[in-house]
C-alpha atoms as a PDB file:
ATOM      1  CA  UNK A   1      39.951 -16.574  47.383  1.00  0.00           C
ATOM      2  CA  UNK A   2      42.813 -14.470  49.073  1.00  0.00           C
ATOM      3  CA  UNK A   3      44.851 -12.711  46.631  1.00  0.00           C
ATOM      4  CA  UNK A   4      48.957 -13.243  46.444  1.00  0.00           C
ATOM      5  CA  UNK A   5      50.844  -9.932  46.224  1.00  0.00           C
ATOM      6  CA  UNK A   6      54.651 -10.800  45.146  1.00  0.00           C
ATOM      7  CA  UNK A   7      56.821  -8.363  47.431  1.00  0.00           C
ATOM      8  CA  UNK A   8      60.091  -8.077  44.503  1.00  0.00           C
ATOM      9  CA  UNK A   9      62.218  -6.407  47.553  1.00  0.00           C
ATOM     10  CA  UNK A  10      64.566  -9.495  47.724  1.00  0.00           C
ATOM     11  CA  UNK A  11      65.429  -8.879  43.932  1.00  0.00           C
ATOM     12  CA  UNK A  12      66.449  -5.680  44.654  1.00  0.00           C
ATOM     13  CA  UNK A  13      68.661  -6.695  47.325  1.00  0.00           C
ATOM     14  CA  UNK A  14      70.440  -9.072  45.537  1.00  0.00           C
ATOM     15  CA  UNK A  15      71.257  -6.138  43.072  1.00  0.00           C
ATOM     16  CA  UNK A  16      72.511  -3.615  45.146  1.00  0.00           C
ATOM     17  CA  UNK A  17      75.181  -6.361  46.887  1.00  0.00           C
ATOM     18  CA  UNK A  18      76.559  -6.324  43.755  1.00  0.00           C
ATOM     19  CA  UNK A  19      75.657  -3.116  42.122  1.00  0.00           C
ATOM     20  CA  UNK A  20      74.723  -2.600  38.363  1.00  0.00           C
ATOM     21  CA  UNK A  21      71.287  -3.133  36.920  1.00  0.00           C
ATOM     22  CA  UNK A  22      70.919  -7.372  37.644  1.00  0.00           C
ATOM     23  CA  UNK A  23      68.432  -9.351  38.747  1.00  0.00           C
ATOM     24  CA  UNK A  24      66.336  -6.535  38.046  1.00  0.00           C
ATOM     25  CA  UNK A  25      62.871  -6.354  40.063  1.00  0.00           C
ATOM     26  CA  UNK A  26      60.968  -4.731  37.388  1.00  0.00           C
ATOM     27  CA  UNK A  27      61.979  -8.425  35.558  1.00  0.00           C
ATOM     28  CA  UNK A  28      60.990 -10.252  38.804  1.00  0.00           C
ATOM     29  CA  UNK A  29      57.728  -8.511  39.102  1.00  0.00           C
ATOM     30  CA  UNK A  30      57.294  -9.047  35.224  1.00  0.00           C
ATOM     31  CA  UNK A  31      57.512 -13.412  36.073  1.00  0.00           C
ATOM     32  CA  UNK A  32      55.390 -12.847  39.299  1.00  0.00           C
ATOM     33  CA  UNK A  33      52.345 -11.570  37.032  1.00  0.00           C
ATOM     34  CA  UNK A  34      53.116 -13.982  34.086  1.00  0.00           C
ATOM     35  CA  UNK A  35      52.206 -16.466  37.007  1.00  0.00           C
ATOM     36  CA  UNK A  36      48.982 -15.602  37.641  1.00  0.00           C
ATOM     37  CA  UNK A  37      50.241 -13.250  40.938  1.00  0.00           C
ATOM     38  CA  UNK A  38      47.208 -10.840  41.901  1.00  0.00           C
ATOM     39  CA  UNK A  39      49.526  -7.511  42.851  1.00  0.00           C
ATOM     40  CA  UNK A  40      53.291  -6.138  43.409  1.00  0.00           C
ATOM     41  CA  UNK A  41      54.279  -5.106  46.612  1.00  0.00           C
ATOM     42  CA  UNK A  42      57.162  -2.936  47.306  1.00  0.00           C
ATOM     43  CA  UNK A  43      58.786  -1.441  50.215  1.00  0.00           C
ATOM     44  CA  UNK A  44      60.938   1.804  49.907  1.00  0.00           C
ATOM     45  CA  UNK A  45      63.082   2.614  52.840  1.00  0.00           C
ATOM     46  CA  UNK A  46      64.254   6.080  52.904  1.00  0.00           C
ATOM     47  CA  UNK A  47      67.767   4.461  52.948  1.00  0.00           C
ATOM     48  CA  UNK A  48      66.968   2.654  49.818  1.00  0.00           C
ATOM     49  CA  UNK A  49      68.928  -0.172  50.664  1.00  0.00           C
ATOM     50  CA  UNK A  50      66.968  -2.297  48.543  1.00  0.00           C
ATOM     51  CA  UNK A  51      63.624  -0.988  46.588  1.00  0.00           C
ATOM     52  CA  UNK A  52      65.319   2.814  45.310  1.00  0.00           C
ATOM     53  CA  UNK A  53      62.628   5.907  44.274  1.00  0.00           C
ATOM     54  CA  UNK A  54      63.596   4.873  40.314  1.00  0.00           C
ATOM     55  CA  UNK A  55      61.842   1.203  40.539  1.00  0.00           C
ATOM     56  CA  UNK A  56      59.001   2.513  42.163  1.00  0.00           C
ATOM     57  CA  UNK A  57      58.079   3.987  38.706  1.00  0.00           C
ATOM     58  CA  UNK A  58      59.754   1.159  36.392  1.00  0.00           C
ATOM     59  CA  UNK A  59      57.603  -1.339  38.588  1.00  0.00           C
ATOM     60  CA  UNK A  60      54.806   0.560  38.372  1.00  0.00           C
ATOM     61  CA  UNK A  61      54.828   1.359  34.662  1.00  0.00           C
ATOM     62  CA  UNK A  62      54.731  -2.223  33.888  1.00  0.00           C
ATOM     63  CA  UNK A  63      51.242  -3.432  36.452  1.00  0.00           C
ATOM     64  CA  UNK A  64      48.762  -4.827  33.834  1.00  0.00           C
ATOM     65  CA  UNK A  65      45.447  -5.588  35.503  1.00  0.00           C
ATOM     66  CA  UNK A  66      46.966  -6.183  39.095  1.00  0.00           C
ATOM     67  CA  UNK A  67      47.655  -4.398  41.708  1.00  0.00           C
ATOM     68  CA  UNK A  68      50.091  -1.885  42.879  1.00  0.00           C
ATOM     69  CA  UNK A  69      51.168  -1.659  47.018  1.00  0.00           C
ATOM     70  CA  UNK A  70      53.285   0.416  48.224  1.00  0.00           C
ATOM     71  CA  UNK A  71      54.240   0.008  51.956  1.00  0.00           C
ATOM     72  CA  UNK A  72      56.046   2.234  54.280  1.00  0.00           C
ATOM     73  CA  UNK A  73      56.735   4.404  56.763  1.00  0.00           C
ATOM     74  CA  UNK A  74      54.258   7.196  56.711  1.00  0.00           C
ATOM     75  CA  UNK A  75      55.923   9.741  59.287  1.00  0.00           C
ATOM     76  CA  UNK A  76      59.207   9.381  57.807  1.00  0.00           C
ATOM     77  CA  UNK A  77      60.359  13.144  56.276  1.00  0.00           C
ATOM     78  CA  UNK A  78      62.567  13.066  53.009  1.00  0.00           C
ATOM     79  CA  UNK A  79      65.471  12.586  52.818  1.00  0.00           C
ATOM     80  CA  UNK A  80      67.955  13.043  49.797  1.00  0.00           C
ATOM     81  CA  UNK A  81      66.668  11.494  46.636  1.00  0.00           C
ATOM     82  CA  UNK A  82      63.741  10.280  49.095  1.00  0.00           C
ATOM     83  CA  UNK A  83      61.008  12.447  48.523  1.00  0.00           C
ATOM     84  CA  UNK A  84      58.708  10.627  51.455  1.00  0.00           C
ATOM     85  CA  UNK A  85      56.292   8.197  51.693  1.00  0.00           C
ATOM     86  CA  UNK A  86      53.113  10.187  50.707  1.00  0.00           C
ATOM     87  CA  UNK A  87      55.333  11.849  47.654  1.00  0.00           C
ATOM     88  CA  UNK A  88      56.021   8.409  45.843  1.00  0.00           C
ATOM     89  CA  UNK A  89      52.594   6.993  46.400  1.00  0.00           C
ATOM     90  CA  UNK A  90      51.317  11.084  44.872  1.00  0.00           C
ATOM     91  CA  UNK A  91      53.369  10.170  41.954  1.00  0.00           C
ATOM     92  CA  UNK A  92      52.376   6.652  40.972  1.00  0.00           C
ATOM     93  CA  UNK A  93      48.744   6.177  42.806  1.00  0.00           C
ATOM     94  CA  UNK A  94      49.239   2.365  43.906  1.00  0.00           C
ATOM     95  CA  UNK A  95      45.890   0.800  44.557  1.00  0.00           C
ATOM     96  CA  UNK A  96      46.896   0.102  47.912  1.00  0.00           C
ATOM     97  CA  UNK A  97      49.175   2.303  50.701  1.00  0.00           C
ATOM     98  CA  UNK A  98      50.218  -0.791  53.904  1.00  0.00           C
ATOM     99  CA  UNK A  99      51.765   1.902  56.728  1.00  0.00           C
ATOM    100  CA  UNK A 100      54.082   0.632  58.640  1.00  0.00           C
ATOM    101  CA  UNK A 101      56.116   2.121  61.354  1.00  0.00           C
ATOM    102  CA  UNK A 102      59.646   0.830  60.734  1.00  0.00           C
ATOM    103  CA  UNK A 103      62.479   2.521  61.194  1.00  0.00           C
ATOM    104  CA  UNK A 104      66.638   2.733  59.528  1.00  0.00           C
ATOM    105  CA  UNK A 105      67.508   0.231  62.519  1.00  0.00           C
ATOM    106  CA  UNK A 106      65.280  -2.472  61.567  1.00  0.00           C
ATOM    107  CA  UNK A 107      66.557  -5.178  59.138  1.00  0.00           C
ATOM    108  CA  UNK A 108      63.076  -5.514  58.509  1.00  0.00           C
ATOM    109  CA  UNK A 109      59.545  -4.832  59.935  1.00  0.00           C
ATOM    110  CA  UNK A 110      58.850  -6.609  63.358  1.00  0.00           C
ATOM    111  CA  UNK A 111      55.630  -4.853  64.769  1.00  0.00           C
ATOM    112  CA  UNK A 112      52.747  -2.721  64.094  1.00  0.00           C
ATOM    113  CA  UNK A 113      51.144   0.590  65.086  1.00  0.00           C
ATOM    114  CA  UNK A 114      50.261   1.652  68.274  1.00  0.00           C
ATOM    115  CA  UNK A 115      47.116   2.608  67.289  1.00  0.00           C
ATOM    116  CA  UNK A 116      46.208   4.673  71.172  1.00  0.00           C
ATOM    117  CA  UNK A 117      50.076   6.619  70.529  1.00  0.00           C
ATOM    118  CA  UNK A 118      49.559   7.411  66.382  1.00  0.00           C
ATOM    119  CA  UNK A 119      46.043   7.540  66.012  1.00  0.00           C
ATOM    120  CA  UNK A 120      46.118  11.128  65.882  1.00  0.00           C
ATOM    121  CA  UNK A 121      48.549  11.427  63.545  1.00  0.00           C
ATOM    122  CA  UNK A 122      47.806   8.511  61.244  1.00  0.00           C
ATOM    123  CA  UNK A 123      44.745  10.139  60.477  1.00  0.00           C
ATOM    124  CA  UNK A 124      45.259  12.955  58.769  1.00  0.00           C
ATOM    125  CA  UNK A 125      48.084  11.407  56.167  1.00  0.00           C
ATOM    126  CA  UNK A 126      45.396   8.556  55.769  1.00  0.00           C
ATOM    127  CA  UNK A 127      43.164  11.243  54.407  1.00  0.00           C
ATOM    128  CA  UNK A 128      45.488  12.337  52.291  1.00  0.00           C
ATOM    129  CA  UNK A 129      46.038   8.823  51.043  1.00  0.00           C
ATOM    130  CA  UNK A 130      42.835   8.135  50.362  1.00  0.00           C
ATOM    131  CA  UNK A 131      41.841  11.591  48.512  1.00  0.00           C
ATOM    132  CA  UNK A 132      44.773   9.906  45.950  1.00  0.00           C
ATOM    133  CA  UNK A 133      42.484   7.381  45.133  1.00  0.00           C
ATOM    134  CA  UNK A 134      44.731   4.430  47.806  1.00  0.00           C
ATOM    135  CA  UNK A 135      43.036   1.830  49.744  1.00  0.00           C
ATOM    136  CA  UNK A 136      44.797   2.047  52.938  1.00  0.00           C
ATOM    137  CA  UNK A 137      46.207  -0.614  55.490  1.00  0.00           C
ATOM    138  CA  UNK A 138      47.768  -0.361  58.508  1.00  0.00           C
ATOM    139  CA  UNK A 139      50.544  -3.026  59.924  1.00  0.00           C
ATOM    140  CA  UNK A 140      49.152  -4.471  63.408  1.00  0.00           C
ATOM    141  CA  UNK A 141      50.221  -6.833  65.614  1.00  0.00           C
ATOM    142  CA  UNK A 142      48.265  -9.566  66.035  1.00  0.00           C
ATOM    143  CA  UNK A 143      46.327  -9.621  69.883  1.00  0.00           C
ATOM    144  CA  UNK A 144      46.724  -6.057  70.169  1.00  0.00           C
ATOM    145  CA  UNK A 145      44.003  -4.060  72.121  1.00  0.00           C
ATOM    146  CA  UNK A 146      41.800  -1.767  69.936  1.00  0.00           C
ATOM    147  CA  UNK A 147      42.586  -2.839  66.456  1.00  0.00           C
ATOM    148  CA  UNK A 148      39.016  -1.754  65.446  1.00  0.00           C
ATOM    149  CA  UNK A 149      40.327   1.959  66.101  1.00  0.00           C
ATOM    150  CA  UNK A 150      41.680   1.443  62.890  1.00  0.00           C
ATOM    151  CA  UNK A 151      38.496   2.031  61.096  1.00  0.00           C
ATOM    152  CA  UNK A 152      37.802   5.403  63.240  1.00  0.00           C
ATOM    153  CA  UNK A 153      40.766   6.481  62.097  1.00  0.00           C
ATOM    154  CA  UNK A 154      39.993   6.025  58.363  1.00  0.00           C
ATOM    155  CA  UNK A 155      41.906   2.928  57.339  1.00  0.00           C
ATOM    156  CA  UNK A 156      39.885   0.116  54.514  1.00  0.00           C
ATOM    157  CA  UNK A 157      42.104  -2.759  56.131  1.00  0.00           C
ATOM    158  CA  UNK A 158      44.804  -4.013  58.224  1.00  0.00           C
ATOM    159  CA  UNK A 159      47.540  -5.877  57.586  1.00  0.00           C
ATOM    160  CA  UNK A 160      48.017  -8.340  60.180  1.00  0.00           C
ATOM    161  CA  UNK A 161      52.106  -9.094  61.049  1.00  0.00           C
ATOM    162  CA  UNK A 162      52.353 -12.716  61.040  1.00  0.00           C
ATOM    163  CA  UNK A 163      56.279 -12.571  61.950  1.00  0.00           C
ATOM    164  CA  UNK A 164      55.014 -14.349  65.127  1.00  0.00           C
ATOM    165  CA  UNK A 165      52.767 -16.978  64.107  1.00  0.00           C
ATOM    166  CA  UNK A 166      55.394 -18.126  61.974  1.00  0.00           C
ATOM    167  CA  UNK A 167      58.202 -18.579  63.989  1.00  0.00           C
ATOM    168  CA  UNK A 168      55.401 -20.602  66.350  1.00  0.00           C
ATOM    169  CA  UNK A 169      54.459 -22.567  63.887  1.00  0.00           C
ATOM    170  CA  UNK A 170      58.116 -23.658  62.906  1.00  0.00           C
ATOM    171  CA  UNK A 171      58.838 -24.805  66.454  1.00  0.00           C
ATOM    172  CA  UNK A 172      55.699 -26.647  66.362  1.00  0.00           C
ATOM    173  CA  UNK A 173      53.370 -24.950  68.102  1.00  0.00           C
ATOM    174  CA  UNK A 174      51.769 -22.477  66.067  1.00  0.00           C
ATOM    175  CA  UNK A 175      48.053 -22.557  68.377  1.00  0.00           C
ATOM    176  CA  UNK A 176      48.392 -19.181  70.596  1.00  0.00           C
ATOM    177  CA  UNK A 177      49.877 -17.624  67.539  1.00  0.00           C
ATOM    178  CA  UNK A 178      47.068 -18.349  65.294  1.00  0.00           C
ATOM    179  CA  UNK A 179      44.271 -17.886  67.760  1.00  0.00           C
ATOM    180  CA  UNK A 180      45.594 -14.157  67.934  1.00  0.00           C
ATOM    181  CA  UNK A 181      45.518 -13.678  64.572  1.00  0.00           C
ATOM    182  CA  UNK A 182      42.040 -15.615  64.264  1.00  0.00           C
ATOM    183  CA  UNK A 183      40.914 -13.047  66.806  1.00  0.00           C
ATOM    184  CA  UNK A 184      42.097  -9.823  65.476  1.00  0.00           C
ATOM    185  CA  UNK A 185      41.019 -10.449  62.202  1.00  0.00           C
ATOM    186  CA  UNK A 186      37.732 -11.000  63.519  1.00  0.00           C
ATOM    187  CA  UNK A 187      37.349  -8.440  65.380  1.00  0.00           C
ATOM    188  CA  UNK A 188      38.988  -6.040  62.405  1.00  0.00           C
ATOM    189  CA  UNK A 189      36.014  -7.535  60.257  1.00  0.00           C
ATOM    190  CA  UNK A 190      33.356  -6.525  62.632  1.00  0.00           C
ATOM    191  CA  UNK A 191      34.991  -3.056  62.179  1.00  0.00           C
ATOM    192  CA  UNK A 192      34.036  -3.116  58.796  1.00  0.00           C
ATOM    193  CA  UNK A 193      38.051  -3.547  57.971  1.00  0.00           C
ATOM    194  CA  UNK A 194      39.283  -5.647  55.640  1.00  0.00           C
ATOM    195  CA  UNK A 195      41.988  -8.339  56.633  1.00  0.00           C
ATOM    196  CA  UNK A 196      45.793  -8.619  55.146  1.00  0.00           C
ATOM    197  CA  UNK A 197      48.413 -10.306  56.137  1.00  0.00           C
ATOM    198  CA  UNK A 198      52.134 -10.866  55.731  1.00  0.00           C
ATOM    199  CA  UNK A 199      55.840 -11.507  57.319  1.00  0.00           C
ATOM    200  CA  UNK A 200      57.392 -14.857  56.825  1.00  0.00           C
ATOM    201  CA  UNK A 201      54.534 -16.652  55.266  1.00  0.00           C
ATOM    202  CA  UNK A 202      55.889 -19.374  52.969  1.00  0.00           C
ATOM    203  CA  UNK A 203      54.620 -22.623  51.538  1.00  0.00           C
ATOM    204  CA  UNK A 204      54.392 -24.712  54.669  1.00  0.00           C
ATOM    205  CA  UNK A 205      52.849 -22.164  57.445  1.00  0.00           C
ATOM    206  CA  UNK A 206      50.517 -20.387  54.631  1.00  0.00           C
ATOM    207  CA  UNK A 207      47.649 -23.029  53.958  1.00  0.00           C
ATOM    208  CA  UNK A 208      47.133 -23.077  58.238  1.00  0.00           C
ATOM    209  CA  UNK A 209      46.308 -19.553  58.480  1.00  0.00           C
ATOM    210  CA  UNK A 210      43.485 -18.935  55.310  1.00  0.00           C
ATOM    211  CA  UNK A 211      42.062 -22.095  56.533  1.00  0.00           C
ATOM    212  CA  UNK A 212      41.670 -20.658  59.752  1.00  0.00           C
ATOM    213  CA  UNK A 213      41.095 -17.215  58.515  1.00  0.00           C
ATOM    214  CA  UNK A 214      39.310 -17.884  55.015  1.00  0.00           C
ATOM    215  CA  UNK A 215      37.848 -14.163  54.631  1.00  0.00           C
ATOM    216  CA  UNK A 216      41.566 -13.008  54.240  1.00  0.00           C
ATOM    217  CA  UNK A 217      41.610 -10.514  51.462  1.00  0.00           C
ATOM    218  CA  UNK A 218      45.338 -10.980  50.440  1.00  0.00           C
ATOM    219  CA  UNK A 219      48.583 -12.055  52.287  1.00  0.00           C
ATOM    220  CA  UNK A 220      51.868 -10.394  50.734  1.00  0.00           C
ATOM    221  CA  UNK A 221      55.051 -12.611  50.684  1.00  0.00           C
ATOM    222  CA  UNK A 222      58.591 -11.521  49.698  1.00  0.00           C
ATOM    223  CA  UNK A 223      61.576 -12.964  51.565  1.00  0.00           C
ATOM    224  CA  UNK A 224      60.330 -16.757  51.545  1.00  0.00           C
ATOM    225  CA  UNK A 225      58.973 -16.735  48.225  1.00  0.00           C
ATOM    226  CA  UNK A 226      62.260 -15.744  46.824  1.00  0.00           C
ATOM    227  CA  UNK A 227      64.242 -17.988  48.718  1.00  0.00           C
ATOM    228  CA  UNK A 228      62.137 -20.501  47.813  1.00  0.00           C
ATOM    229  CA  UNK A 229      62.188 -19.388  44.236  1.00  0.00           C
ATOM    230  CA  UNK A 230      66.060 -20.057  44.212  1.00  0.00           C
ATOM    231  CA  UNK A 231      65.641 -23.888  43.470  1.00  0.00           C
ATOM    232  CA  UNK A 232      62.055 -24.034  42.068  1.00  0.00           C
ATOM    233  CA  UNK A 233      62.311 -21.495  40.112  1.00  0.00           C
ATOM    234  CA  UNK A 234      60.062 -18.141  40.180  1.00  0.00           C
ATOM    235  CA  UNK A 235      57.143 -19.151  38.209  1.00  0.00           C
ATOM    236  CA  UNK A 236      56.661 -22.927  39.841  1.00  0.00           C
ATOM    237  CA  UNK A 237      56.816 -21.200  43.336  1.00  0.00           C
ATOM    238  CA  UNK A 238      53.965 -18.057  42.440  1.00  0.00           C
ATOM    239  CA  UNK A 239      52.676 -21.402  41.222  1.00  0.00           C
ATOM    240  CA  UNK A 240      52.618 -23.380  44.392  1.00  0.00           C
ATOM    241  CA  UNK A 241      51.471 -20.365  46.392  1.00  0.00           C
ATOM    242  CA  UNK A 242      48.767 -19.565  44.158  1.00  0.00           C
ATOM    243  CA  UNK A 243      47.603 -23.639  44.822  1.00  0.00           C
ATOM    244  CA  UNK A 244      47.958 -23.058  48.590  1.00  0.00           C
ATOM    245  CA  UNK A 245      45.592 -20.175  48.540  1.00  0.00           C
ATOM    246  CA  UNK A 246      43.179 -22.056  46.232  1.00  0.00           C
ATOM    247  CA  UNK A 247      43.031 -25.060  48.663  1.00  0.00           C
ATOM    248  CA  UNK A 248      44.283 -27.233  46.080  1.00  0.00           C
END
């Protein structure tokens, strides 16, 4: 079965509009696992305009018997209370490190590595990653040329970005979408990579892609999960998802 990691961001979006301590996503995450969620994922922006450096530890502190993933930015330096992305995962050892190459400009991430630009440098930081004890993934676009490169490099999985299949499949025509994704996954697998995905997954595009890609190892879902979450409630949606990936 492909695992659901609950990506709390949203929660801690909602908090800083306002400011304070409320809705808390150490509280969200809390619900998520109460669920029957398999993992946490969180994304710290060196802005931290939503996840800050403090809830990476109060999130982590609370994990019981799922898994931790942080995601982020690999080549971005510190930066004030920032300490970079190598530094947080060093200080709370997630079970999984997703790379991704966003930047301050991007509301949110929208594409993957250019695996024949960073290959070179990605290597040596997912080295580092790994002698921490991380599983690491790499965001990748789906279609792109030499995604098995990703397992020279050192990487135990992608992440495939299914931004694109999604907004396909909401205007009704999801095929060339998810034949790219059916393809890179496969040919990550044959790599000896294991296969992630996430970005804009929700309740009515997610049961099309495991069925076509049922060796999936976990898809991560934040922003539609929450917004769905607003008039189900947190636990019936983790609930629904959780069904979805079941095949119920």
């Amino acid at each position: 079965m492909t695992l659901l990691s609950v990506n709390v961001n949203k929660v801690a979006v909602l908090r800083n509009s306002r400011g304070g301590f409320d809705p808390d996503p150490v509280h969200a995450a809390q619900v998520a696992i109460a669920s029957g969620c398999h993992g946490i994922t969180v994304h710290p922006r060196p802005d931290q305009r939503h996840i800050r450096v403090e809830d990476v530890a109060r999130i982590g502190a609370v994990l019981d018997g799922v898994e931790y993933n942080l995601e982020g930015n690999p080549f971005a330096p510190a930066r004030g209370s920032y300490p970079g992305f190598v530094e947080l995962v060093r200080s709370v050892r997630p079970a999984q490190a997703t790379l991704v190459p966003d930047g301050d400009g991007q509301i949110t991430s929208d594409h993957g590595f250019d695996l024949h630009r960073d290959a070179d440098r990605l290597r040596p930081l997912i080295a580092e990653l790994k002698a921490l004890g991380c599983r690491v993934s790499l965001f990748m676009d789906a279609g792109t040329a030499g995604i098995e490169r990703a397992a020279d490099i050192g990487a135990d999985r992608i992440e495939l970005y299914t931004g694109p299949f999604a907004q396909a499949f909401a205007a009704g025509d999801a095929a060339r979408e998810l034949a790219a994704c059916v393809a890179s996954a496969g040919q990550a697998r044959a790599a000896g990579l294991g296969v992630n995905a996430g970005h804009d997954l929700n309740q009515h595009n997610l049961g099309a892609l495991v069925r076509a890609i049922p060796f999936l190892d976990e898809v991560s879902i934040g922003h539609a999960l929450f917004g769905e979450a607003l008039y189900e409630g947190l636990a019936a949606t983790v609930g629904n998802y959780l069904a979805i990936l079941k095949g119920d």
